[in-house]
Protein backbone atom coordinates (compact mmCIF):
# COMPACT_ATOMS: atom_id res chain seq x y z
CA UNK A 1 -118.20 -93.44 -88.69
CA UNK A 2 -117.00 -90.65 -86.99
CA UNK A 3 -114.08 -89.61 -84.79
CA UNK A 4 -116.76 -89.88 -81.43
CA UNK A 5 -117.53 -93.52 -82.82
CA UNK A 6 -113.95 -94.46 -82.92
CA UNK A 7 -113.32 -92.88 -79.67
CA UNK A 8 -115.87 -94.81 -77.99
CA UNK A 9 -114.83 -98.34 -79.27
CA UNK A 10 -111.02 -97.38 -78.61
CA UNK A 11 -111.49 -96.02 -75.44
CA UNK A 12 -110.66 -97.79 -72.31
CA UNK A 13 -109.30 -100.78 -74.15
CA UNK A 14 -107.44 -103.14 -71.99
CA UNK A 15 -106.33 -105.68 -74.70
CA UNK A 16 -103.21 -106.99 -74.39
CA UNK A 17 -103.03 -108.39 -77.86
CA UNK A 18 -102.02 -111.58 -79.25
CA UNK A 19 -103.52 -113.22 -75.49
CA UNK A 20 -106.59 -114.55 -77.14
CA UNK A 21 -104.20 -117.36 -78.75
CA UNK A 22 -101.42 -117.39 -76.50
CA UNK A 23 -100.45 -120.15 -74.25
CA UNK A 24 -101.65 -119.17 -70.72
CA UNK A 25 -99.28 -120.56 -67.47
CA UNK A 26 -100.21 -119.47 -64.26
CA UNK A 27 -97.86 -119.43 -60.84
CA UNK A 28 -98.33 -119.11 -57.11
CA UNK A 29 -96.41 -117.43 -55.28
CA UNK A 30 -97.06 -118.95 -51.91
CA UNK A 31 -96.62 -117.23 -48.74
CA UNK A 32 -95.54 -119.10 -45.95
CA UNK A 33 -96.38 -117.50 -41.89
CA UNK A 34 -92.86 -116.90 -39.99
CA UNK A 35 -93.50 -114.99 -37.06
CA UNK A 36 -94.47 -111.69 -37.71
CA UNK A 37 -93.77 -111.33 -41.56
CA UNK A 38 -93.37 -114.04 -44.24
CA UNK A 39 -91.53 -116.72 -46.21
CA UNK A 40 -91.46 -117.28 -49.78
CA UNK A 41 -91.84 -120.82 -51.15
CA UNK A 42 -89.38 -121.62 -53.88
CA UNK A 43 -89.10 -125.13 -56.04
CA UNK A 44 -86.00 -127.23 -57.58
CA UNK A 45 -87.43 -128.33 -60.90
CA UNK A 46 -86.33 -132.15 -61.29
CA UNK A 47 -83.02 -133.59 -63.24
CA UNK A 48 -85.54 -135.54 -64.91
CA UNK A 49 -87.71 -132.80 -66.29
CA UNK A 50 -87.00 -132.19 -70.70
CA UNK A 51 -87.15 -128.44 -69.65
CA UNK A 52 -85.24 -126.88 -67.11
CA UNK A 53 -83.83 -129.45 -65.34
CA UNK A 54 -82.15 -128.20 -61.97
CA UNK A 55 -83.78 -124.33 -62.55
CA UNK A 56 -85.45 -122.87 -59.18
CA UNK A 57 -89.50 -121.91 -59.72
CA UNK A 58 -92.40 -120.92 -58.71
CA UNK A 59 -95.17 -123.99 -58.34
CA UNK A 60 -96.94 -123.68 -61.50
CA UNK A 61 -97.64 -125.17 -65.13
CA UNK A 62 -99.79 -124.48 -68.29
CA UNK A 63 -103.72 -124.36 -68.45
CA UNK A 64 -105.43 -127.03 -69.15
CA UNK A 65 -109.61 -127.32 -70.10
CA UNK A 66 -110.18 -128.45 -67.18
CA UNK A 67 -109.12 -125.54 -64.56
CA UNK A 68 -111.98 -123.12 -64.58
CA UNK A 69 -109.88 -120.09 -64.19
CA UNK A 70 -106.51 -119.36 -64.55
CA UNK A 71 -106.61 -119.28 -60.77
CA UNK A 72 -107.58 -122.57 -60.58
CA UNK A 73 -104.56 -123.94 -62.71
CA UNK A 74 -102.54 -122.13 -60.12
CA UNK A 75 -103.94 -124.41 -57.18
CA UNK A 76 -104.12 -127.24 -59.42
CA UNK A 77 -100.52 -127.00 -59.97
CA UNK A 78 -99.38 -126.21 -56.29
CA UNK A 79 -101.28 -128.76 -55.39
CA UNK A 80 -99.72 -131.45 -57.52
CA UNK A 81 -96.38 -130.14 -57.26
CA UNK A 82 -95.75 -129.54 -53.51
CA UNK A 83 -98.64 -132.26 -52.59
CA UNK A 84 -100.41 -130.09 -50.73
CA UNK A 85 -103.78 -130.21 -49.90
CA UNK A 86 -106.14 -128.14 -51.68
CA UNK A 87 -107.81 -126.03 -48.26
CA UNK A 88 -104.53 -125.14 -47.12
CA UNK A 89 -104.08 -122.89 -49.70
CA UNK A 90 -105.44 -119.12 -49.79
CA UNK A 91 -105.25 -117.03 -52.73
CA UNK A 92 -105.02 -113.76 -51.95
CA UNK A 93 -105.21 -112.05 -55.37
CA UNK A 94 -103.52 -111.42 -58.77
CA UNK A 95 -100.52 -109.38 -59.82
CA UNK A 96 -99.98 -108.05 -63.71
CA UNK A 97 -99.55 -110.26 -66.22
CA UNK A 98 -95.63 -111.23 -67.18
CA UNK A 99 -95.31 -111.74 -71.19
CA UNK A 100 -92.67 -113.89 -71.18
CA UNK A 101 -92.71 -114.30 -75.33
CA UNK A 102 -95.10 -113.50 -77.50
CA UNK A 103 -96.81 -116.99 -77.82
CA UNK A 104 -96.77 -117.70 -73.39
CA UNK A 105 -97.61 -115.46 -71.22
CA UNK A 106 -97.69 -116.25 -67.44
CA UNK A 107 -100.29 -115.30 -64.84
CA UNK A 108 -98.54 -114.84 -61.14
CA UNK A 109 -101.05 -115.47 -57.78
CA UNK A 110 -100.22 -115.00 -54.51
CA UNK A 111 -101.55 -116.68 -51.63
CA UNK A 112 -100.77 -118.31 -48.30
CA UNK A 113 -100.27 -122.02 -47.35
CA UNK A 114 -101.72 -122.65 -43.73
CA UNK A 115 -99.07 -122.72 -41.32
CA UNK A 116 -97.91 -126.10 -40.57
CA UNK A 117 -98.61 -127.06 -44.37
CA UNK A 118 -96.05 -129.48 -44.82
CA UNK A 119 -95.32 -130.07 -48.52
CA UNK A 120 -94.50 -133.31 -49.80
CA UNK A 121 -93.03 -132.59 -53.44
CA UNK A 122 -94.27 -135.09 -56.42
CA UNK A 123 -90.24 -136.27 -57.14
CA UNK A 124 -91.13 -136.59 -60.96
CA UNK A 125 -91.26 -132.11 -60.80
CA UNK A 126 -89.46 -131.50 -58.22
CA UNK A 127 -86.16 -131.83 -56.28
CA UNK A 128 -86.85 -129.81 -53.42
CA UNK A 129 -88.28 -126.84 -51.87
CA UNK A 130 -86.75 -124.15 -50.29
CA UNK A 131 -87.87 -120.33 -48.18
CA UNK A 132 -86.65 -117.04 -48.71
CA UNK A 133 -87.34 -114.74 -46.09
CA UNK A 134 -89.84 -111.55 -47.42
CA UNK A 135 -87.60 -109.22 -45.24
CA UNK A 136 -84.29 -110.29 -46.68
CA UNK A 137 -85.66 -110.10 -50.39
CA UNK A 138 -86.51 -106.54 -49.35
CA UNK A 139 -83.83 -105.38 -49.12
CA UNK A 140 -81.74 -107.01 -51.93
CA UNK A 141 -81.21 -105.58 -55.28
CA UNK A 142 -80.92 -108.34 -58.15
CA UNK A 143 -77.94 -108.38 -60.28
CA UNK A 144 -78.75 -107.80 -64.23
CA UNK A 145 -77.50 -109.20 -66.78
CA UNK A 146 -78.35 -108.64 -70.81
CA UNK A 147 -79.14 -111.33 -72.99
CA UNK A 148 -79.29 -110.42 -76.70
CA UNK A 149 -81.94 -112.51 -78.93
CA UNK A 150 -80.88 -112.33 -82.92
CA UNK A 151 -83.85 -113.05 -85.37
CA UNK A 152 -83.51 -116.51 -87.31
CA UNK A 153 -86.31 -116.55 -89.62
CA UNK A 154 -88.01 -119.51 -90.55
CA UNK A 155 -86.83 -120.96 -94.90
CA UNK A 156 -90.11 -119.91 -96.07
CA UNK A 157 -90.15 -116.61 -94.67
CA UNK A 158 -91.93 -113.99 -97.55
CA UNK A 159 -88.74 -111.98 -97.76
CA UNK A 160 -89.40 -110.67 -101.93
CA UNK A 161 -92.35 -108.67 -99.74
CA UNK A 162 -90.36 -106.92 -97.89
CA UNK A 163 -88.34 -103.47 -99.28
CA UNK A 164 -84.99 -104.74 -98.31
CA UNK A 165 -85.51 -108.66 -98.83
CA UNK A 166 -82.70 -110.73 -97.31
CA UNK A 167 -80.74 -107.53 -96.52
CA UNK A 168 -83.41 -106.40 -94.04
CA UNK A 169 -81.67 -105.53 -90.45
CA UNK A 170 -83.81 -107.27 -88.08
CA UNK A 171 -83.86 -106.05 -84.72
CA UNK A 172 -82.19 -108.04 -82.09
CA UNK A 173 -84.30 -108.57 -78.66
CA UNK A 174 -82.46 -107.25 -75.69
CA UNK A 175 -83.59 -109.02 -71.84
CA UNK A 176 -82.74 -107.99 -68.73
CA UNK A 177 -82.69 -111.15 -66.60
CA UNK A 178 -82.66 -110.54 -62.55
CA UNK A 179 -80.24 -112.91 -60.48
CA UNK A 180 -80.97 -113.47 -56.77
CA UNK A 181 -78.49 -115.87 -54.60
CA UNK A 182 -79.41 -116.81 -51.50
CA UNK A 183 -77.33 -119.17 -49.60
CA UNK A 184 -76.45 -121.58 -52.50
CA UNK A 185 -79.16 -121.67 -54.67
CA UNK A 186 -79.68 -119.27 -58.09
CA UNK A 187 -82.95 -117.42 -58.71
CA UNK A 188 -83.19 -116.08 -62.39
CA UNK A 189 -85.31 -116.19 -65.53
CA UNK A 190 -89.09 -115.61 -65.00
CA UNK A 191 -88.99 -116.65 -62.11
CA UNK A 192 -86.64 -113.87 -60.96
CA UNK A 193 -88.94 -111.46 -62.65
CA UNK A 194 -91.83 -112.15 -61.15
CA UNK A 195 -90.23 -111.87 -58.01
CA UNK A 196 -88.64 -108.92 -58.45
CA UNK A 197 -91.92 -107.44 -59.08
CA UNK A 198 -93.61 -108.76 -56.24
CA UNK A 199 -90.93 -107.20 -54.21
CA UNK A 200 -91.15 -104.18 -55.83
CA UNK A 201 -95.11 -103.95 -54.73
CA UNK A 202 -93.90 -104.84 -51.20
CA UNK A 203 -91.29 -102.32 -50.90
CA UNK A 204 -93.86 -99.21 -52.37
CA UNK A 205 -96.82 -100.02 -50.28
CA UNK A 206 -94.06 -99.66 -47.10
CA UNK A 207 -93.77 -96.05 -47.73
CA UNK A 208 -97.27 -95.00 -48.81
């Protein structure tokens, strides 16, 4: 094989790897008419939820066999979660993928419920819902804070294979987590990520 052969198979490749046996989430980021510009859809996950409880989201959830795209789990899931019919919903298109860890990583939509939509959230997920305005989030800048991750490895972890065995200096992870407020209620996490990013698309198109 030469160097041209390994050009050609290396060349171009999109792989973002480890996705082939991640788990796969997808969210909607739905877009609600106000006027002339836009509201953004927010949930309060339930008290009764394992995982959590309380935290403000996107509508969304895991991918199951029987969504035939990863854009179908995010209708799916809107639907169930804000009991919304399925024809008031338009997907407008896909942003980049967010890795949230190594083993999930979370596919955002966007699209627009019909105006008039009026959600009636399945109590079991959800508390409440709530808007943000798209021209307020424009012009906000998220606080960030840093979380620091240490490494905890597992009893049977091979450490006589490694150079420095139990005296190896693992790495700690380092996140930036975004923190919106907006009259009350906390945005952060993923959830703040993902935002921040869609915002961030908003705010460079303006000045193209």
């Amino acid at each position: 094989m030469d160097l041209n052969s390994i050009q050609r198979r290396i060349e171009n490749d999109g792989t973002i790897m480890g996705e082939d046996v991640a788990m796969k989430s997808s969210v909607l980021i739905p877009l609600i008419p106000k006027d002339d510009t836009w509201d953004i859809l927010l949930e309060v996950r339930s008290e009764q939820l394992s995982r959590q409880p309380g935290d403000v989201c996107f509508p969304g959830g895991r991918s199951e066999k029987i969504d035939a795209s990863l854009r179908e789990t995010a209708i799916r899931e809107t639907c169930e979660e804000l009991g919304v019919p399925r024809e008031s919903i338009k997907v407008i298109g896909r942003m980049g993928t967010c890795i949230a860890t190594s083993d999930l990583f979370i596919y955002p939509f966007v699209g627009e419920i019909e105006s008039g939509t009026v959600p009636i959230p399945n109590p079991e997920e959800v508390a409440e819902v709530f808007t943000v305005p798209l021209p307020w989030l424009m012009k906000q800048m998220p606080e960030k804070y840093t979380l620091s991750l240490s490494a905890n490895p597992d009893q049977n972890f091979p450490f006589e294979r490694i150079v420095s065995g139990h005296n190896y200096s693992f790495r700690d992870r380092k996140i930036i987590e975004p923190f919106y407020d907006y009259k009350g209620r906390t945005i952060w996490g993923l959830t703040a990520r993902i935002l921040e990013h869609f915002v961030s698309l908003m705010n460079h198109r303006m000045f193209e």
